[in-house]
C-alpha atoms as a PDB file:
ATOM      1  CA  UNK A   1      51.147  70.372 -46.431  1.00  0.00           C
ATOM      2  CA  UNK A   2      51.708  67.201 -44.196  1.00  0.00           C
ATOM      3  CA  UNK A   3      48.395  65.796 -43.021  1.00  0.00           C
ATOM      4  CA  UNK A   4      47.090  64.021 -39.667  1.00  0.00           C
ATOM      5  CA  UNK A   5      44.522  61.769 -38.696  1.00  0.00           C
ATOM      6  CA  UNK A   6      42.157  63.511 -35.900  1.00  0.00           C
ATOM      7  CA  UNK A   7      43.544  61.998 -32.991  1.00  0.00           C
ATOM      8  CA  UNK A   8      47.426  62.745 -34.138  1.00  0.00           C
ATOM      9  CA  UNK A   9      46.281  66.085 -34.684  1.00  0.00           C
ATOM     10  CA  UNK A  10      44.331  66.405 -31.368  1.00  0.00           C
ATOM     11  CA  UNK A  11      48.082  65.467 -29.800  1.00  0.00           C
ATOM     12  CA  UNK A  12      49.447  68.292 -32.203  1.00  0.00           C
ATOM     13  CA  UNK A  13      47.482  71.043 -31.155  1.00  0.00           C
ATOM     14  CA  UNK A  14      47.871  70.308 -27.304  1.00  0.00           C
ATOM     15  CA  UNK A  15      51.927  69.829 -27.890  1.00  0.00           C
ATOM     16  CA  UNK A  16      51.589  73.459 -29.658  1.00  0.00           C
ATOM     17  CA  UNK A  17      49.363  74.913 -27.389  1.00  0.00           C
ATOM     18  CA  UNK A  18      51.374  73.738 -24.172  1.00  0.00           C
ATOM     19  CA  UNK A  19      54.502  75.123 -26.247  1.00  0.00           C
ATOM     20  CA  UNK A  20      53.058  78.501 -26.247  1.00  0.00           C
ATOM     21  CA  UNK A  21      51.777  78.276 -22.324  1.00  0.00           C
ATOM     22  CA  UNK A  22      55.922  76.765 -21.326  1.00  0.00           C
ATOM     23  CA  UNK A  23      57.116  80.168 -24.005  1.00  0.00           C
ATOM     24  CA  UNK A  24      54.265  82.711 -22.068  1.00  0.00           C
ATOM     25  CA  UNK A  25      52.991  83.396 -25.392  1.00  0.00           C
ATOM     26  CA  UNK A  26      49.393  81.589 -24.615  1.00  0.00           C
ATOM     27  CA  UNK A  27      46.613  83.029 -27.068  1.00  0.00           C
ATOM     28  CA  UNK A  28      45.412  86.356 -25.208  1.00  0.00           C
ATOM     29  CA  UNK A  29      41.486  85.403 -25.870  1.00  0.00           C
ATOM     30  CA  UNK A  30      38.107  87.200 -25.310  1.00  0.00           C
ATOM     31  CA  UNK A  31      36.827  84.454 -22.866  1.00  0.00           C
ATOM     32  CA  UNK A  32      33.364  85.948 -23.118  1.00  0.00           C
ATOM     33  CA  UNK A  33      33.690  85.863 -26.400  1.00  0.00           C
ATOM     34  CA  UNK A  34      34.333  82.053 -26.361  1.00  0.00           C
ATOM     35  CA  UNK A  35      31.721  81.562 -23.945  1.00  0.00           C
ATOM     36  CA  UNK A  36      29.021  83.097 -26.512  1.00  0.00           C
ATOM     37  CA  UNK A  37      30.551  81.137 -29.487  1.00  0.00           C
ATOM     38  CA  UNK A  38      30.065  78.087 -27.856  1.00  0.00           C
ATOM     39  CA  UNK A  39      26.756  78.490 -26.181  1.00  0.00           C
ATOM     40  CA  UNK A  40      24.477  76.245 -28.359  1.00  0.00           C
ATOM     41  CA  UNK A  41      27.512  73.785 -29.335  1.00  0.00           C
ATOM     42  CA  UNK A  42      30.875  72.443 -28.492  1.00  0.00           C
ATOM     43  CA  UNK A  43      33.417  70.318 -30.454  1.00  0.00           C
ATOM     44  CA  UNK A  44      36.355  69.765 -28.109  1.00  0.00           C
ATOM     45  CA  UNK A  45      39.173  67.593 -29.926  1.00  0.00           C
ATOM     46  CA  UNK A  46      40.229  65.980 -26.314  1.00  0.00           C
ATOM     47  CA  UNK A  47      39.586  64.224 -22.898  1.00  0.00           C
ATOM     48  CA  UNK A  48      42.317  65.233 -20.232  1.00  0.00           C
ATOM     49  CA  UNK A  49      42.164  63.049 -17.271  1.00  0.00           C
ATOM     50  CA  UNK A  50      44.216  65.531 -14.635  1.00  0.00           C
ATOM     51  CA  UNK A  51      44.945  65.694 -11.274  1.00  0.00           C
ATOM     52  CA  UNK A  52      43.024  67.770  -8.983  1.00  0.00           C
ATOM     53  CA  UNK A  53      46.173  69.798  -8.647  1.00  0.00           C
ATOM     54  CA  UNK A  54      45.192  73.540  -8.388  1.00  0.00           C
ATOM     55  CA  UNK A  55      48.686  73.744 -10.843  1.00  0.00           C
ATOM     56  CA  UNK A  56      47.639  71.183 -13.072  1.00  0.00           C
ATOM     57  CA  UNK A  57      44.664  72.340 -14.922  1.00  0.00           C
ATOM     58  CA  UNK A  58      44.382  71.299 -18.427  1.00  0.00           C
ATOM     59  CA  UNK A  59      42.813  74.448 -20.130  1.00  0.00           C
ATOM     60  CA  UNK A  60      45.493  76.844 -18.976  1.00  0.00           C
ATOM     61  CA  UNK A  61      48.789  74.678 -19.813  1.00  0.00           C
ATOM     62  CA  UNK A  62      47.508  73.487 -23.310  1.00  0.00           C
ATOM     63  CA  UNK A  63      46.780  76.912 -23.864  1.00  0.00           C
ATOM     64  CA  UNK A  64      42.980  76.035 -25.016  1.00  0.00           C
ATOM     65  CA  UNK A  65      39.813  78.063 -25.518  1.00  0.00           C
ATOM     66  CA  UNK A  66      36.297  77.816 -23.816  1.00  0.00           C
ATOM     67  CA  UNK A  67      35.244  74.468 -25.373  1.00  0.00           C
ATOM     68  CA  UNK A  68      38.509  73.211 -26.479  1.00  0.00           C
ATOM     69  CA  UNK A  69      38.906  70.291 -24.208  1.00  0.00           C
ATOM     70  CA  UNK A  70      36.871  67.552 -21.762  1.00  0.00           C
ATOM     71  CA  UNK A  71      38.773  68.006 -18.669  1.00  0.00           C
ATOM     72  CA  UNK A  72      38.115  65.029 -15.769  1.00  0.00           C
ATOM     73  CA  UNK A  73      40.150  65.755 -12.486  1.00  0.00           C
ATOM     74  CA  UNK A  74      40.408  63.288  -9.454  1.00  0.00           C
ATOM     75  CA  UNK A  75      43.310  63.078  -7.285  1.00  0.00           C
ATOM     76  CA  UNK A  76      45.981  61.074  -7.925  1.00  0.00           C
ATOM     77  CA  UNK A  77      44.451  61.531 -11.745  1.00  0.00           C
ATOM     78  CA  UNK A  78      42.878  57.686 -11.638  1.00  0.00           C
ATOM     79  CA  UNK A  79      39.571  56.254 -13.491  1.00  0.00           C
ATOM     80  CA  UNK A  80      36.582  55.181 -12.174  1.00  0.00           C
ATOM     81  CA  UNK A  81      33.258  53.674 -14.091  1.00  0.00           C
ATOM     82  CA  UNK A  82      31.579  57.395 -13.899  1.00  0.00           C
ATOM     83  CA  UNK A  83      34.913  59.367 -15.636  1.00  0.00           C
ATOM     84  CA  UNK A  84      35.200  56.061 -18.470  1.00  0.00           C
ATOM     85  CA  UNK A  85      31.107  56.859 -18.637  1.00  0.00           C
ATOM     86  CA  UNK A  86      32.324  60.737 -19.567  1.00  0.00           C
ATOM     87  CA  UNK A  87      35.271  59.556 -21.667  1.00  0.00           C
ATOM     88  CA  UNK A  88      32.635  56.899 -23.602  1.00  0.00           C
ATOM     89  CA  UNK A  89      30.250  60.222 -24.184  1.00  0.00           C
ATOM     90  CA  UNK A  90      33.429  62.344 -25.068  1.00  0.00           C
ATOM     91  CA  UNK A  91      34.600  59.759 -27.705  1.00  0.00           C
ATOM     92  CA  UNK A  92      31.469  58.605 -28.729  1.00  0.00           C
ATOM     93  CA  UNK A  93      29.164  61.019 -28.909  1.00  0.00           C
ATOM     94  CA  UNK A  94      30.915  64.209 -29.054  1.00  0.00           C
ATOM     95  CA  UNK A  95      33.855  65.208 -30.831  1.00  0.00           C
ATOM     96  CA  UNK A  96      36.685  64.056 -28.961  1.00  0.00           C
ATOM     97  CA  UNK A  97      39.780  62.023 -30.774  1.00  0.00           C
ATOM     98  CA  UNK A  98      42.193  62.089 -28.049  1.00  0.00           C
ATOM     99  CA  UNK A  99      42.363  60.691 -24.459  1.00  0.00           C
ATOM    100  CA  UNK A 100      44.988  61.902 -22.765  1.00  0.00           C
ATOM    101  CA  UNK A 101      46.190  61.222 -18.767  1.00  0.00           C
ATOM    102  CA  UNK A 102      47.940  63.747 -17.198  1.00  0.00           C
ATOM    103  CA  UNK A 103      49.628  62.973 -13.890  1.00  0.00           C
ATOM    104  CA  UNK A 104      52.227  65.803 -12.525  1.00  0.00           C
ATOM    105  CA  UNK A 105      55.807  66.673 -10.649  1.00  0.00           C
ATOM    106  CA  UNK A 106      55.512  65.938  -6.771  1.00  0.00           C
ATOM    107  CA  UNK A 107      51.718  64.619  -6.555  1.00  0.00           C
ATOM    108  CA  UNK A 108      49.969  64.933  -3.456  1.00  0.00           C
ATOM    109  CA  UNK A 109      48.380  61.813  -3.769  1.00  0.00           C
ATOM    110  CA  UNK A 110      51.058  59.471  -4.750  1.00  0.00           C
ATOM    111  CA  UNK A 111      52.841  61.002  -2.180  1.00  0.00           C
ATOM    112  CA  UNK A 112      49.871  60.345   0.197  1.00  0.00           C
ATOM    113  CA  UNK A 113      49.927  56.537  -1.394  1.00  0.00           C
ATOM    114  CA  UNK A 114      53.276  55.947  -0.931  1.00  0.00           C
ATOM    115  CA  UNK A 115      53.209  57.470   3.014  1.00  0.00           C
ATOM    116  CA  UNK A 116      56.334  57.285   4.953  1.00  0.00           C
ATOM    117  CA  UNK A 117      56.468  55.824   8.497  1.00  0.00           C
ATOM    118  CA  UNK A 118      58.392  58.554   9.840  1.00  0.00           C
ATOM    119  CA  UNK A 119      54.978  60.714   9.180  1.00  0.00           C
ATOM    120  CA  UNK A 120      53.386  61.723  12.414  1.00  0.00           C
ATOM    121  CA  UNK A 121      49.614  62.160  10.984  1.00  0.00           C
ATOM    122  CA  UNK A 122      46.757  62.742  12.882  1.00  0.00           C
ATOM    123  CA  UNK A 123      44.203  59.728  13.014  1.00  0.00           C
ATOM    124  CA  UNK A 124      41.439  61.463  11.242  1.00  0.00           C
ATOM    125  CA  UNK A 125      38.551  59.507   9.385  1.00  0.00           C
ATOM    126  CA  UNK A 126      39.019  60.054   5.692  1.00  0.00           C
ATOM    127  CA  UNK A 127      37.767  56.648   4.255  1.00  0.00           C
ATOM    128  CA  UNK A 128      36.529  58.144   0.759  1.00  0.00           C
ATOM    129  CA  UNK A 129      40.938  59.391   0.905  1.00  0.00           C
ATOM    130  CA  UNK A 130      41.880  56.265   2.051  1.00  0.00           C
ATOM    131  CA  UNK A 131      39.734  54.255  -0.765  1.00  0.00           C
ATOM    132  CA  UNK A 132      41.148  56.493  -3.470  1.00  0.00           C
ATOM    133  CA  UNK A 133      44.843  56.317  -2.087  1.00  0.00           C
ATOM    134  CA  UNK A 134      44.273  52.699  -2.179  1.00  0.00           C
ATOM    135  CA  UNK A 135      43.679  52.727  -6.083  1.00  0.00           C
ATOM    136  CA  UNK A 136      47.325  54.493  -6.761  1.00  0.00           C
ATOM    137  CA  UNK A 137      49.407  51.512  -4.607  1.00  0.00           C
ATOM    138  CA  UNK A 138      48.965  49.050  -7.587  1.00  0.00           C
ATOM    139  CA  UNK A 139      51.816  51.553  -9.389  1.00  0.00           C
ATOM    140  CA  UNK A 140      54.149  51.777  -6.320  1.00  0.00           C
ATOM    141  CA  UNK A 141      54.380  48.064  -6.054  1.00  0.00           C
ATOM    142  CA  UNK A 142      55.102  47.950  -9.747  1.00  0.00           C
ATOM    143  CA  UNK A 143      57.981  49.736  -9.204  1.00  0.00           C
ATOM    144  CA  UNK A 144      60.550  47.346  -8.414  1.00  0.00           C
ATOM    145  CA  UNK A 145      63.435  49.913  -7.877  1.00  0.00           C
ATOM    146  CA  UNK A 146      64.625  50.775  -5.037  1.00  0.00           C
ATOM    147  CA  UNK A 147      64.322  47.782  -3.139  1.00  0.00           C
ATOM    148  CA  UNK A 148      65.283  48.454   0.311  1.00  0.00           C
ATOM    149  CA  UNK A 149      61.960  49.188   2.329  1.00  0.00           C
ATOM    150  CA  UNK A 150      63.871  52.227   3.738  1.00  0.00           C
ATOM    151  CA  UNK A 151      64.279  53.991   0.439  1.00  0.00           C
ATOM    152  CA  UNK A 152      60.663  53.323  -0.497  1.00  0.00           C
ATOM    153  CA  UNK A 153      58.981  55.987   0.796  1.00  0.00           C
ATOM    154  CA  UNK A 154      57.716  59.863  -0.071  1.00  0.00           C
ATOM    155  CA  UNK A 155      61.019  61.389   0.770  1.00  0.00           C
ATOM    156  CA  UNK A 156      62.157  59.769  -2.331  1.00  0.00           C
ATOM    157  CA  UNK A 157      61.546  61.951  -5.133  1.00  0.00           C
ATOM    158  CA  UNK A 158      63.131  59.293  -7.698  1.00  0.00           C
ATOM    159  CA  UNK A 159      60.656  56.624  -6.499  1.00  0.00           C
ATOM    160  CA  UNK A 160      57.793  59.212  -6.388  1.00  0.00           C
ATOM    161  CA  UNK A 161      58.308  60.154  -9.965  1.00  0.00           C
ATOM    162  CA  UNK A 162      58.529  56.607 -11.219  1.00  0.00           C
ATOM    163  CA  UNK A 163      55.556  55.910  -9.005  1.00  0.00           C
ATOM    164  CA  UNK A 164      53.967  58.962 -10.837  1.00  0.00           C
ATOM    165  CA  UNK A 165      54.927  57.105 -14.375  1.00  0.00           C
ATOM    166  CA  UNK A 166      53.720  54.165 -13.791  1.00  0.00           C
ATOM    167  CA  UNK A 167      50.317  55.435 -12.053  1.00  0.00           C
ATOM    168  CA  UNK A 168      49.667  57.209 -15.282  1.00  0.00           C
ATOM    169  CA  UNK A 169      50.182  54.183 -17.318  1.00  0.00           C
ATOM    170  CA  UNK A 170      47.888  52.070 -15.273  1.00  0.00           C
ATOM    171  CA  UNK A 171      45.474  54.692 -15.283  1.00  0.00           C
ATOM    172  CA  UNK A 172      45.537  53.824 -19.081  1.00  0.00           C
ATOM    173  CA  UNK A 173      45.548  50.068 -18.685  1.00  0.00           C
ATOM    174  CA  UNK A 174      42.316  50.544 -16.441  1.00  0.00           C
ATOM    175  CA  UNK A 175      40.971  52.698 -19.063  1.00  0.00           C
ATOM    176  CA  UNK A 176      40.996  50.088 -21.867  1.00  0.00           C
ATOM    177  CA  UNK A 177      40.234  47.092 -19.472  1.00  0.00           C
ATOM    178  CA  UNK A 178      37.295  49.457 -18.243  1.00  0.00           C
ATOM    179  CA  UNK A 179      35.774  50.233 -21.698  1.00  0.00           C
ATOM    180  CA  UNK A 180      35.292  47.860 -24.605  1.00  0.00           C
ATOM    181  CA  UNK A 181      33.869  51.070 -26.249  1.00  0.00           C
ATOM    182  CA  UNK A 182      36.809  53.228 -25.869  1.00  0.00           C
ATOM    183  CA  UNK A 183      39.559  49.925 -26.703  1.00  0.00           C
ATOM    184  CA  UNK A 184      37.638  49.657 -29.715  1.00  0.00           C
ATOM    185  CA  UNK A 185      37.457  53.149 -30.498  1.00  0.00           C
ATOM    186  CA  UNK A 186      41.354  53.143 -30.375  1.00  0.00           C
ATOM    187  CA  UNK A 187      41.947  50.087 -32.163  1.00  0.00           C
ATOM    188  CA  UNK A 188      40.102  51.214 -35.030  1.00  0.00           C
ATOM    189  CA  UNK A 189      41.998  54.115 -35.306  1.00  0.00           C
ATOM    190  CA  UNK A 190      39.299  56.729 -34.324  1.00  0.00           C
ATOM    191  CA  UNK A 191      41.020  57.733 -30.616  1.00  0.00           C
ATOM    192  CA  UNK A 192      44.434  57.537 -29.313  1.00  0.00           C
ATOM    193  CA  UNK A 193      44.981  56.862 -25.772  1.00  0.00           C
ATOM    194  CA  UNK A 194      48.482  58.316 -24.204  1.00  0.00           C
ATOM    195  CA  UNK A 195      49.604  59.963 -20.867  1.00  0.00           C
ATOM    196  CA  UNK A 196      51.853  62.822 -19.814  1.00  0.00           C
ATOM    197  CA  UNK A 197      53.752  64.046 -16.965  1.00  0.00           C
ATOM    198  CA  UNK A 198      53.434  67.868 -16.336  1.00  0.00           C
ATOM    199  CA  UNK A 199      56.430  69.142 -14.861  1.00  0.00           C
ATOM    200  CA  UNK A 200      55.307  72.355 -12.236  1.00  0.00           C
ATOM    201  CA  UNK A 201      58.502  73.886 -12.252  1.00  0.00           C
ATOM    202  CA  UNK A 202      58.588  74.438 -15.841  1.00  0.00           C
ATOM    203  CA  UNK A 203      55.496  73.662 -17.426  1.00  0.00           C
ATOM    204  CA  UNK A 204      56.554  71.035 -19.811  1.00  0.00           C
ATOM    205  CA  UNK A 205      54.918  67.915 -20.663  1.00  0.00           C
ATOM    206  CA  UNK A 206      56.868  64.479 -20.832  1.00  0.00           C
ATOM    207  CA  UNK A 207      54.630  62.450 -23.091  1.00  0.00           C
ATOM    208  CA  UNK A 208      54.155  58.397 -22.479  1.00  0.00           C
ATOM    209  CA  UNK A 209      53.085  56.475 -25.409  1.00  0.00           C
END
């Protein structure tokens, strides 16, 4: 029987598990059951870092039990020094092997990031928005493609998506500038760090290495 390290096997069991969920064959559990088995102890074997997306949430489209995963959710699925804080603990202190960053199909926020000046939006004071939309535009201007101004907008869905790509893969940048505890954890082998697109229409998972 082939055998993984913890964190390859962490990915395994998510890929599997968001298999079933994508097949509708997700484990039919006793939740209560879960909730009782896991009342004086938890060993999850992950860290998602979602979206706020009501569509999006971890537990249901890895297909995991009560205590199977550390989910984090934030809009526009970024990191801050409080969720690399929770990862640290995750990694560190609990059982997690995995870190994984899971942005989605037609985000709100990178949507809200990218804005279009066609938009007519009410002028409505949302700083705390504004400051977090703010954090996502590093990833649209690394997207080079297209370049006319016109084309570069939330209309787009091409340009979203990459936008969406390369958000996730900053997110993961930030991540191991953020923590010398987690970089370390990963270059010694005990973590991996990767990201993921969730696609809403069908479920699936597009995995970024």
């Amino acid at each position: 029987m082939e055998e993984y390290n913890p964190p390859t096997k962490a990915l395994k069991l998510l890929k599997e598990g968001n298999e079933r969920f994508v097949n509708n064959l997700s484990v039919n559990r006793n939740l209560m059951e879960d909730a009782r088995s896991t009342s004086e102890g938890q060993e999850p074997i992950a860290v998602v870092l979602s979206c706020l997306d009501s569509r999006s949430s971890a537990d249901i489209i890895f297909d995991q039990p009560i205590g199977g995963v550390f989910s984090a959710r934030v809009a526009g699925n970024i990191v801050n020094d409080d969720i690399l804080g929770s990862m640290e603990f995750a990694c560190e202190l609990s059982t997690a092997k995995l870190i994984l960053v899971l942005g989605h199909s037609d985000c709100g926020a990178v949507k809200g990031a990218i804005g279009d000046p066609s938009d007519d939006v009410a002028e409505i004071e949302m700083n705390n928005l504004i400051n977090l939309l703010e954090k996502i535009k590093p990833a649209m201007n690394a997207v080079t493609k297209p370049k006319p101004q016109n084309e570069r907008n939330n209309k787009n869905r091409k340009f979203v998506d990459n936008v969406t790509k390369e958000n996730v893969i900053l997110t993961i940048e930030n991540i191991r500038k953020g923590s010398r505890t987690l970089l370390n954890l990963e270059k010694s082998g005990e973590i991996m760090i990767v990201g993921g697109i969730h696609n809403l229409s069908d479920g699936t998972i597009k995995y970024i290495k």
